[in-house]
Protein backbone atom coordinates (compact mmCIF):
# COMPACT_ATOMS: atom_id res chain seq x y z
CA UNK A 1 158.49 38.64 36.34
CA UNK A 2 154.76 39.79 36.96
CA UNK A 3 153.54 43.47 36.97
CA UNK A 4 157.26 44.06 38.20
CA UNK A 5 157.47 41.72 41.04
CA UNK A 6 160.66 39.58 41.08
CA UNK A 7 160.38 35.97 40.29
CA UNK A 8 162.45 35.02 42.58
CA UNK A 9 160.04 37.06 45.29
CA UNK A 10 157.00 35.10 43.61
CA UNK A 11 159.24 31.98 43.80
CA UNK A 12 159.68 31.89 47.28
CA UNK A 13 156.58 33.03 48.25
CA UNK A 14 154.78 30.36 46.06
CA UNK A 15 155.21 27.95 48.84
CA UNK A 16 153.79 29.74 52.41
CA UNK A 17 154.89 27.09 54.59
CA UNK A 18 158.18 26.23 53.23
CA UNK A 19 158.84 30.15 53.62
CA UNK A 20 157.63 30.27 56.62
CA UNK A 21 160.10 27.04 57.75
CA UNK A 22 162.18 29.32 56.59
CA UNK A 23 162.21 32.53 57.88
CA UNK A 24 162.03 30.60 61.28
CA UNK A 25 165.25 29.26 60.79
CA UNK A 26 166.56 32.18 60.12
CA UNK A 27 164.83 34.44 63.29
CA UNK A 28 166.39 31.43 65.51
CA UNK A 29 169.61 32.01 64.30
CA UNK A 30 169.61 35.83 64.00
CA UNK A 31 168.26 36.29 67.66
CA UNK A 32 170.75 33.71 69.27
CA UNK A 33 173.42 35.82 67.35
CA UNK A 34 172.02 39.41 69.31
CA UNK A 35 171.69 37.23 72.35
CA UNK A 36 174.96 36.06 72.76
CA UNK A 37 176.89 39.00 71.61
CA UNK A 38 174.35 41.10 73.52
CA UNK A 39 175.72 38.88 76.51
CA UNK A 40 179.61 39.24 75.75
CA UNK A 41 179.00 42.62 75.07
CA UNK A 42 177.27 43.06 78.74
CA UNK A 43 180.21 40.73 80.19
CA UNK A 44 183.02 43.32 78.84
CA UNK A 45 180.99 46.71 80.13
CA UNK A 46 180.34 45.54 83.52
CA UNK A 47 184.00 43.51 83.82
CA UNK A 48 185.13 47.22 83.48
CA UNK A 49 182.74 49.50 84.89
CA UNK A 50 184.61 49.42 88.74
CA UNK A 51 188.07 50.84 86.37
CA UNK A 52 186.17 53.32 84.31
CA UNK A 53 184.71 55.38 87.29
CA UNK A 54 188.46 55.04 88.96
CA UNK A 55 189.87 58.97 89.94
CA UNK A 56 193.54 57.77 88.45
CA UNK A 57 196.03 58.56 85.49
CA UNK A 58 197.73 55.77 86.38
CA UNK A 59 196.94 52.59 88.58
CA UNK A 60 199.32 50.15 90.39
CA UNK A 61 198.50 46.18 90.69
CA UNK A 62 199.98 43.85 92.25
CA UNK A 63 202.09 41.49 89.18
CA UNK A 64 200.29 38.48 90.36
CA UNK A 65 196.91 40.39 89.35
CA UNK A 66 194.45 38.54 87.62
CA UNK A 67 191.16 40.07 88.16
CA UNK A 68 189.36 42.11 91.02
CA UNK A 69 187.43 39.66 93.36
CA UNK A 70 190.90 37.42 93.49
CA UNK A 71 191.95 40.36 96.06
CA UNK A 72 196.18 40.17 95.38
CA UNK A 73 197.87 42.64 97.48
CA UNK A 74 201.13 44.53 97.61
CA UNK A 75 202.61 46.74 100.03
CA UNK A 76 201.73 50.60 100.51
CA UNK A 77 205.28 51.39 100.44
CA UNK A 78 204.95 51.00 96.72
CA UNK A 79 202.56 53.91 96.35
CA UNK A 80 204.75 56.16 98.53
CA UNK A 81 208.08 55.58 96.20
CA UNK A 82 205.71 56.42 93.01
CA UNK A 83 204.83 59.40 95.20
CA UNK A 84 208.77 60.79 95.02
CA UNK A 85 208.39 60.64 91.28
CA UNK A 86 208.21 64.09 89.30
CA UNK A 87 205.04 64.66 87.92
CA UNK A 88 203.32 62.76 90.44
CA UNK A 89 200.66 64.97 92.16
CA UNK A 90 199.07 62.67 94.97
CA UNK A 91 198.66 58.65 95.38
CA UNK A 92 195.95 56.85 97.33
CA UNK A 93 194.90 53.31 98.31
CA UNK A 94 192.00 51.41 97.26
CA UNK A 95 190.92 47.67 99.44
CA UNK A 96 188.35 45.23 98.31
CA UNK A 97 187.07 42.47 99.81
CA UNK A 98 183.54 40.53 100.16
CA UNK A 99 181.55 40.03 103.18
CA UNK A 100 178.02 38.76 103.99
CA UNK A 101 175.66 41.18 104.19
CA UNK A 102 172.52 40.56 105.88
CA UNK A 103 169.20 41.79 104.25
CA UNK A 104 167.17 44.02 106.89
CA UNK A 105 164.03 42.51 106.00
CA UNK A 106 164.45 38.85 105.24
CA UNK A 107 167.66 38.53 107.57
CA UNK A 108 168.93 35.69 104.85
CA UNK A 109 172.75 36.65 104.11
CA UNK A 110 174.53 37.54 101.17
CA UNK A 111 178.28 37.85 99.86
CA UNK A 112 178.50 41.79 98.91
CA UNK A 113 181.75 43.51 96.93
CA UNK A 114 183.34 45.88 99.24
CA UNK A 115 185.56 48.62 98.37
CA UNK A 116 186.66 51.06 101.02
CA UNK A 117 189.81 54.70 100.33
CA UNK A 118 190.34 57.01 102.92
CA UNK A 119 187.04 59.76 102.77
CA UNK A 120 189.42 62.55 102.32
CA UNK A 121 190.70 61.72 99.30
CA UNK A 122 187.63 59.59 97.30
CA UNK A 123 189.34 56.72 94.87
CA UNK A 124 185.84 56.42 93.18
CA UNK A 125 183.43 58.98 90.92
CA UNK A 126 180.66 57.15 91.10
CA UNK A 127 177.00 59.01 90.80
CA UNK A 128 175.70 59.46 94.52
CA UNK A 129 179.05 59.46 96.43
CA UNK A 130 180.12 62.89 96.86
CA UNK A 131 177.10 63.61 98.51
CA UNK A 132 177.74 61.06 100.83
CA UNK A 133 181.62 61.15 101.88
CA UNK A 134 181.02 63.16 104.83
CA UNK A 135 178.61 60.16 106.26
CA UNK A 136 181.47 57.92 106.07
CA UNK A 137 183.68 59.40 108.34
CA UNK A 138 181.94 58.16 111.24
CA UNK A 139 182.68 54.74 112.12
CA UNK A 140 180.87 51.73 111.14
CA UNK A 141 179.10 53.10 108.32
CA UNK A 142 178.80 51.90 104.86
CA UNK A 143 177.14 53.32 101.27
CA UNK A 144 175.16 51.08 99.29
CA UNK A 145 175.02 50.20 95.65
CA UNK A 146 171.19 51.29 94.51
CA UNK A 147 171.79 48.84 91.40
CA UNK A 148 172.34 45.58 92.88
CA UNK A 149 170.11 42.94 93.48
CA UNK A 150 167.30 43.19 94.85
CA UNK A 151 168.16 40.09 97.17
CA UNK A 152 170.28 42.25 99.52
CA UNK A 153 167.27 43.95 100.99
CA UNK A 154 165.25 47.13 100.08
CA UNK A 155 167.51 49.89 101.03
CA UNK A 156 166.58 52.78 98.48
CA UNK A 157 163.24 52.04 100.19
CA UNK A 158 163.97 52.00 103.71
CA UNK A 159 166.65 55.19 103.52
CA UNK A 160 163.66 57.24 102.34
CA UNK A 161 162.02 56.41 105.71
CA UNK A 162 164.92 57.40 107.78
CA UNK A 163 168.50 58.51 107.34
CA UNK A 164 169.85 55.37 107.83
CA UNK A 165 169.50 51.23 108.32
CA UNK A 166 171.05 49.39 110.57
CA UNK A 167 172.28 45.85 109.44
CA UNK A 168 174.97 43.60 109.73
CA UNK A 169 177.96 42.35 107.58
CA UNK A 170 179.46 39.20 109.00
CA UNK A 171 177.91 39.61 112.68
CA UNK A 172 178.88 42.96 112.99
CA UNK A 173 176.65 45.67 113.25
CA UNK A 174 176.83 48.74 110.64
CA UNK A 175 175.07 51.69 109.16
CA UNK A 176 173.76 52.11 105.82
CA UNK A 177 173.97 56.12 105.21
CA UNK A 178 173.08 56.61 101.76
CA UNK A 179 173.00 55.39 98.21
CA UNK A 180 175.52 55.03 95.21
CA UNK A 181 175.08 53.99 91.91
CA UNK A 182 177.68 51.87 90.27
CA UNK A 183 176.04 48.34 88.93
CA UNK A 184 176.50 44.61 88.79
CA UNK A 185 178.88 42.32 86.98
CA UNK A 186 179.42 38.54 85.94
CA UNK A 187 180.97 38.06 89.41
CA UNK A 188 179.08 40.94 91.48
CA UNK A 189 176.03 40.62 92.56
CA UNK A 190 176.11 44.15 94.58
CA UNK A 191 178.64 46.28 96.00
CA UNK A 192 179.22 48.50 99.33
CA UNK A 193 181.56 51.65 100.04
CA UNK A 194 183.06 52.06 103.34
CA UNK A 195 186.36 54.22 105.08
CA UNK A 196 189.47 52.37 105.09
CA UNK A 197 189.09 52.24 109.36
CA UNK A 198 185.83 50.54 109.10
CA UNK A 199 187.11 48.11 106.45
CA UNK A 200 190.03 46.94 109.16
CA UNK A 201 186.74 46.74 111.61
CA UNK A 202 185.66 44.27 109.17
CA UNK A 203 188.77 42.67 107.88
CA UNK A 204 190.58 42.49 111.34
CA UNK A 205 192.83 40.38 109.61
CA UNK A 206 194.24 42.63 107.17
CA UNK A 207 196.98 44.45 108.08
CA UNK A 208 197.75 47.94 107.40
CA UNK A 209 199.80 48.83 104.71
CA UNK A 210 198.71 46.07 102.43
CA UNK A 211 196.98 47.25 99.36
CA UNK A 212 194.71 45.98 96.89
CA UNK A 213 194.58 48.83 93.98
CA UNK A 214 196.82 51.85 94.33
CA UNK A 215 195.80 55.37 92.15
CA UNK A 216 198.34 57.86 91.01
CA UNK A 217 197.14 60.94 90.00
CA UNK A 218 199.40 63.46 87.65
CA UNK A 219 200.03 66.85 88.02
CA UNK A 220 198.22 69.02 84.77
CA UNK A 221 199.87 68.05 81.29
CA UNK A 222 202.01 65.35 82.44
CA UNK A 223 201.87 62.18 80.01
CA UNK A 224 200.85 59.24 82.05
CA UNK A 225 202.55 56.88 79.33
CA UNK A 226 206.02 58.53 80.28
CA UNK A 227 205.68 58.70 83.64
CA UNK A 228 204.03 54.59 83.56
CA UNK A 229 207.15 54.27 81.61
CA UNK A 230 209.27 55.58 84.42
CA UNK A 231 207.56 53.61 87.65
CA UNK A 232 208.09 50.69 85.78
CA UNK A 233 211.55 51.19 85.28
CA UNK A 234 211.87 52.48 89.19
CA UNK A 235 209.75 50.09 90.99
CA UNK A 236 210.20 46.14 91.77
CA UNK A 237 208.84 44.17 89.93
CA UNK A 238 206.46 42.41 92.52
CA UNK A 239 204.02 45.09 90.99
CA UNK A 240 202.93 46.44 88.02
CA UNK A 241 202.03 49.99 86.24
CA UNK A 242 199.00 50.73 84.42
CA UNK A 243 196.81 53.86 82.64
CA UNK A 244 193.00 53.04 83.39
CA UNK A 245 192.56 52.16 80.62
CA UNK A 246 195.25 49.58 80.29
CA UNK A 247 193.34 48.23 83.79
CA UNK A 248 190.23 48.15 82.38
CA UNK A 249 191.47 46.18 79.46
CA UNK A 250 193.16 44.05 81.51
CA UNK A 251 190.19 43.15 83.57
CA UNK A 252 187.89 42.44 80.07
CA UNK A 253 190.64 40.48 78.63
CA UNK A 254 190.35 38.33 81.75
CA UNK A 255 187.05 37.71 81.49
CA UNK A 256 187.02 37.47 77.46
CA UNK A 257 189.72 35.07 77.46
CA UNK A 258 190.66 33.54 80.65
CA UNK A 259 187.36 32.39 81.71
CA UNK A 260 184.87 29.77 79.67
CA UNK A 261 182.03 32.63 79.80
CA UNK A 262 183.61 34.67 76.75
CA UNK A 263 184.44 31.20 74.94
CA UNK A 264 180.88 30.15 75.38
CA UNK A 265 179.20 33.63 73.38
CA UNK A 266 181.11 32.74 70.88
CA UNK A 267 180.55 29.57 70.36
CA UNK A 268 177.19 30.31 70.70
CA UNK A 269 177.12 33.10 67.92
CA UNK A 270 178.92 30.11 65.61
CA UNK A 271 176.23 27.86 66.40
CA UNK A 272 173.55 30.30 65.16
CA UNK A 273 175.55 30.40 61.88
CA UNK A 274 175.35 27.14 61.36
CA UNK A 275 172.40 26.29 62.04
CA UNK A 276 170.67 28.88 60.42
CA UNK A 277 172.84 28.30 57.28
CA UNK A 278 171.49 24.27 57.70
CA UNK A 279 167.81 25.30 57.41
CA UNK A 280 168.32 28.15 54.70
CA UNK A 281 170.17 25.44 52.95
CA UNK A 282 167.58 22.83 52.88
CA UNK A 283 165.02 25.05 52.05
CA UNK A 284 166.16 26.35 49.36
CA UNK A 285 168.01 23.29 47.85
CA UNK A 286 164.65 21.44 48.28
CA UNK A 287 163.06 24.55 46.29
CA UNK A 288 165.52 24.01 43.25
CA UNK A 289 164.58 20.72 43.21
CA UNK A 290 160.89 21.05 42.90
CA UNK A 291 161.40 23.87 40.17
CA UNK A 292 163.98 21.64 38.51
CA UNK A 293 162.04 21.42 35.51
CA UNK A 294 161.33 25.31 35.19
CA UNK A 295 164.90 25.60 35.47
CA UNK A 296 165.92 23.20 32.78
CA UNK A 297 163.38 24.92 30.50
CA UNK A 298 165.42 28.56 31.32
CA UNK A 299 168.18 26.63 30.21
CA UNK A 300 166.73 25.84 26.77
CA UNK A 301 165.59 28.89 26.29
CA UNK A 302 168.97 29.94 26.47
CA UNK A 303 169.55 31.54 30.33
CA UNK A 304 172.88 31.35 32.12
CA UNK A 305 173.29 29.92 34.74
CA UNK A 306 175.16 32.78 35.83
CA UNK A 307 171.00 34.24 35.93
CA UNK A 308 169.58 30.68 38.12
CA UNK A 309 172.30 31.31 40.56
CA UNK A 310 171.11 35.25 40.54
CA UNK A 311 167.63 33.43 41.37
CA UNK A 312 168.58 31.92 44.45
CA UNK A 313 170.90 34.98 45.61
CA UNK A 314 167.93 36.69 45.36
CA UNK A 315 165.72 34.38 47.28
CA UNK A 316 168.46 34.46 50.26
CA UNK A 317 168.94 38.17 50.20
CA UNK A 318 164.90 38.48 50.52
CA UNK A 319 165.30 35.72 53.22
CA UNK A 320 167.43 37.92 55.19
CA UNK A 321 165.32 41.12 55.29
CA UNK A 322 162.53 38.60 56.08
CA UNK A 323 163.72 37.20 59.32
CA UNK A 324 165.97 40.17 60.32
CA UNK A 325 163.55 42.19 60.68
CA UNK A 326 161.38 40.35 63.52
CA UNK A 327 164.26 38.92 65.25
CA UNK A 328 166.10 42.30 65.86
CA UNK A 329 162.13 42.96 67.55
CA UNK A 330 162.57 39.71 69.35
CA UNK A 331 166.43 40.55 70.59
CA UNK A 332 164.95 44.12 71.78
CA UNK A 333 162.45 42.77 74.05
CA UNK A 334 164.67 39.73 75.57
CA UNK A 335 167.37 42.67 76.36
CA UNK A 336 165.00 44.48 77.81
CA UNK A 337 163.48 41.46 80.11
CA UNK A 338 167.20 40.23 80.81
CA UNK A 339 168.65 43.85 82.22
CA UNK A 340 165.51 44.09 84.10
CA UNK A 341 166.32 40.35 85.43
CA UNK A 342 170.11 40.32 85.92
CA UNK A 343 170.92 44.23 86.51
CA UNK A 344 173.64 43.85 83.76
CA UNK A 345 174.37 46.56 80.45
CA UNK A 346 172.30 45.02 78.05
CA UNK A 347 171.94 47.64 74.55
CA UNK A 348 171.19 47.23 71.29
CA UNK A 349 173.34 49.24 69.72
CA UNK A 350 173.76 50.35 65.73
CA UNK A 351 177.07 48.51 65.11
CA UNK A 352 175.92 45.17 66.39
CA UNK A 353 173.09 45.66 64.39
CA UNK A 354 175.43 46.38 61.35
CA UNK A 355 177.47 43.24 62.22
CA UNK A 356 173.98 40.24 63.00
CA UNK A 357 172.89 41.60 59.15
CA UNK A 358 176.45 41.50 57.89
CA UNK A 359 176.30 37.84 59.33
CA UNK A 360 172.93 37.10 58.27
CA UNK A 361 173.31 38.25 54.73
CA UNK A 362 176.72 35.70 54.84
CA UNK A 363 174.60 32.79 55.81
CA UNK A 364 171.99 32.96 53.37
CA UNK A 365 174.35 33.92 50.53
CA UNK A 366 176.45 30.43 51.84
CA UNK A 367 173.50 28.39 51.65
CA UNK A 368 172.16 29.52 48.42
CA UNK A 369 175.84 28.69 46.78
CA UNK A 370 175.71 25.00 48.21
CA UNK A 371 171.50 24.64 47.07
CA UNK A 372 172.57 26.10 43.44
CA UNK A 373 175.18 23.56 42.73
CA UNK A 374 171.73 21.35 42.26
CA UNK A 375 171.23 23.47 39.19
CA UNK A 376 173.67 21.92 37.04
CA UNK A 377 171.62 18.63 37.02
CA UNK A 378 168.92 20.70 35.10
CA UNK A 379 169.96 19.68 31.80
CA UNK A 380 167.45 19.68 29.50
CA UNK A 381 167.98 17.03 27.74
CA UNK A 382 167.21 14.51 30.06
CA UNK A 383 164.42 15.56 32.06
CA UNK A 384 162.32 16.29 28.74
C-alpha cells in the first residue's frame, strides 16, 4: 500500500487499457441489465394501466379470458344476477374493440383500442374524462387518448383550434370532442372512448347484451373478497369473478408469462450476466497471471492466500463502482429517449437500482473466484 491507497486500487489501475477493457465490459453488461428490466418493467405497468383506472370492487370476465385485445364476451344477463346479490350497489358494462382510425391530416389509417360504457354511469377514471362525458352523449362522437402515437393524427393540436375534428373510423364519419389521458401498451398503440350506442354504430355486428368487461361496485364496507367469494359460488361458470387487482394481475401475468416478450427480458438480463462475468473474468485472470511472480513472492514472505484472494475481491468490488456508475448515466438517458420514442412507462426507480448493483457486485465477485484459482500455481518454489 502507498500513502494509503490500496494495492489492489494501484494494481488495477497499473494497466489503463486493460482497466479500461474492463470497465467496458462491465457498463455493457450493467446497462443491458437496466434496459431489459427497464423494458419488462414498462411491459407489466402499461399491460395493467386500462385495470388500474377501472371504477370497480369487483370485475367479471368471461372464463375463456386471456387478455384484453382478444375481446371474449359473455352475456349481460350475468351482470344483472350479480346485481340481486346483497352488498352489491350498482353493475355496469364495459365493450372493447379496435377499429381503423383515419388520421385528419395524413388520411393514412390506423387500428385504434376502443372502449365505450354507458355516459351515465362512467366505467373509467381516467384524467380528462369527466370533463368530457356530457360530449358523448350525442351520437357519433368519440374522446381521444392525448398519449398515443403521434401516427393517429394531431388532435391535442387541432381541438385547440376548434371544439371538435371530424374524422373517420372504418368509413364512418365521427367526432372527436375532447381529450383523455390514459397511455400506450405492448399491444396499444392508442386508444378512443365512445357511448355504448355509438360503439353498436360501429360494431353493427355486435349484438346487445354481449359484454366484454362487466364492473360491480359495493355498497360502503362490504368486503369484495366475500362477496367475489359468493358470485363465484352463484354464477355459471362460463364466467369468472375478480377484485381489480386480481384483473390487473391477471392481465401482467399474461403478458409476463404467456407471451415470448417477458421470456425475452429475461433472457436478456442473463445474457448481460454472463457476458459481463466473461470479460471481468479474463481480465482479471490475465492480471494474476502477469503479477504471478509478485504473488509467489507474497507467498514467501509468508501471506495467505486467504489475503491474494482479498486482492482480487477487491479489484472486482472497485470494478463494480467503476462501471456502475456511468452505466446507470447511460440507462437514464436511453429511458428517457425510449419513453419519448415508444410512449411507454419507462423509470428508473431506487429498487432496480438496488437490484443491477446487487447483480453487478455478484458478477465481479464470480469472476474474481474463477481468475484466483490461478493463484495456487504461484508457488514459489518453482518460478524462482
Amino acid at each position: 500500500m502507498a500513502a494509503g491507497v490500496p494495492l489492489a486500487w494501484l494494481q488495477l489501475t497499473h494497466e489503463k487499457r486493460r482497466l479500461a477493457a474492463a470497465l467496458a465490459g462491465v457498463v455493457f453488461a450493467v446497462v443491458l441489465m437496466l434496459i431489459q428490466l427497464g423494458f419488462e418493467s414498462a411491459l407489466l405497468l402499461s399491460a395493467g394501466l386500462l385495470q388500474s383506472h377501472l371504477r370497480a370492487d369487483l370485475v367479471l370476465i368471461s372464463s375463456q379470458y386471456q387478455c384484453q385485445v382478444y375481446f371474449t364476451t359473455f352475456t349481460e344477463r350475468r351482470l344483472y344476477q350479480a346485481l340481486g346479490l346483497e352488498g352489491v350497489e350498482s353493475v355496469s358494462a364495459l365493450y372493447f374493440g379496435a377499429l381503423p382510425l383515419k388520421n385528419p391530416v395524413t388520411h393514412l389509417a390506423r387500428s385504434i383500442f376502443i372502449m365505450a360504457f354507458n355516459p351515465e354511469t362512467p366505467a373509467l377514471d381516467v384524467p380528462g374524462l369527466a370533463d368530457n362525458l356530457k360530449k358523448l352523449q350525442k351520437p357519433d362522437t368519440v374522446l381521444f387518448d392525448a398519449m398515443g402515437r403521434h401516427e393517429y393524427g394531431p388532435f391535442p393540436e387541432l381541438l385547440q383550434k376548434g371544439p371538435e375534428v371530424t374524422t373517420e373510423v372504418l368509413d364512418q364519419r365521427v367526432n372527436v370532442v375532447g381529450l383523455f389521458r390514459l397511455g400506450t401498451s405492448f399491444a396499444i398503440d392508442g386508444s378512443l372512448i365512445t357511448s355504448d350506442s355509438t360503439y353498436f354504430r360501429l360494431f353493427p355486428d355486435r349484438q346487445p347484451g354481449i359484454i366484454n368487461v362487466g364492473l360491480i361496485r359495493l355498497r360502503p364496507g362490504v368486503d369484495p373478497r366475500q362477496v367475489r367469494a359468493q358470485l363465484a359460488a352463484a354464477l355459471p361458470p362460463d364466467v369468472q369473478v375478480l377484485t381489480r387487482d386480481e384483473f390487473m394481475e391477471l392481465e401482467k401475468r399474461y403478458w409476463a408469462t404467456n407471451t415470448p416478450v417477458g421470456f425475452i427480458f429475461k433472457i436478456g438480463v442473463l445474457m448481460g450476466l454472463f457476458v459481463g462475468c466473461i470479460i471481468v473474468y479474463q481480465i482479471l485472470y490475465t492480471d494474476v497471471s502477469n503479477h504471478l511472480r509478485e504473488y509467489a513472492t507474497l507467498k514467501a514472505m509468508g501471506y495467505t492466500e486467504r489475503f491474494m484472494l482479498s486482492l482480487v475481491m477487491q479489484q472486482s468490488f472497485f470494478l463494480s463502482i467503476l462501471g456502475f456508475l456511468p452505466a446507470l448515466l447511460i440507462s437514464e438517458v436511453v429511458y428517457i429517449l425510449t419513453a419519448r420514442v415508444t410512449l411507454l412507462p419507462f423509470h428508473m426507480t431506487p429498487g432496480r437500482i438496488i437490484v443491477v448493483y446487487a447483480l453487478t457486485m455478484l458478477m465481479c465477485a464470480a469472476s474474481a473466484s474463477l481468475a484466483v484459482r490461478r493463484l495456487k500455481q504461484a508457488d514459489p518454489a518453482e518460478i524462482f
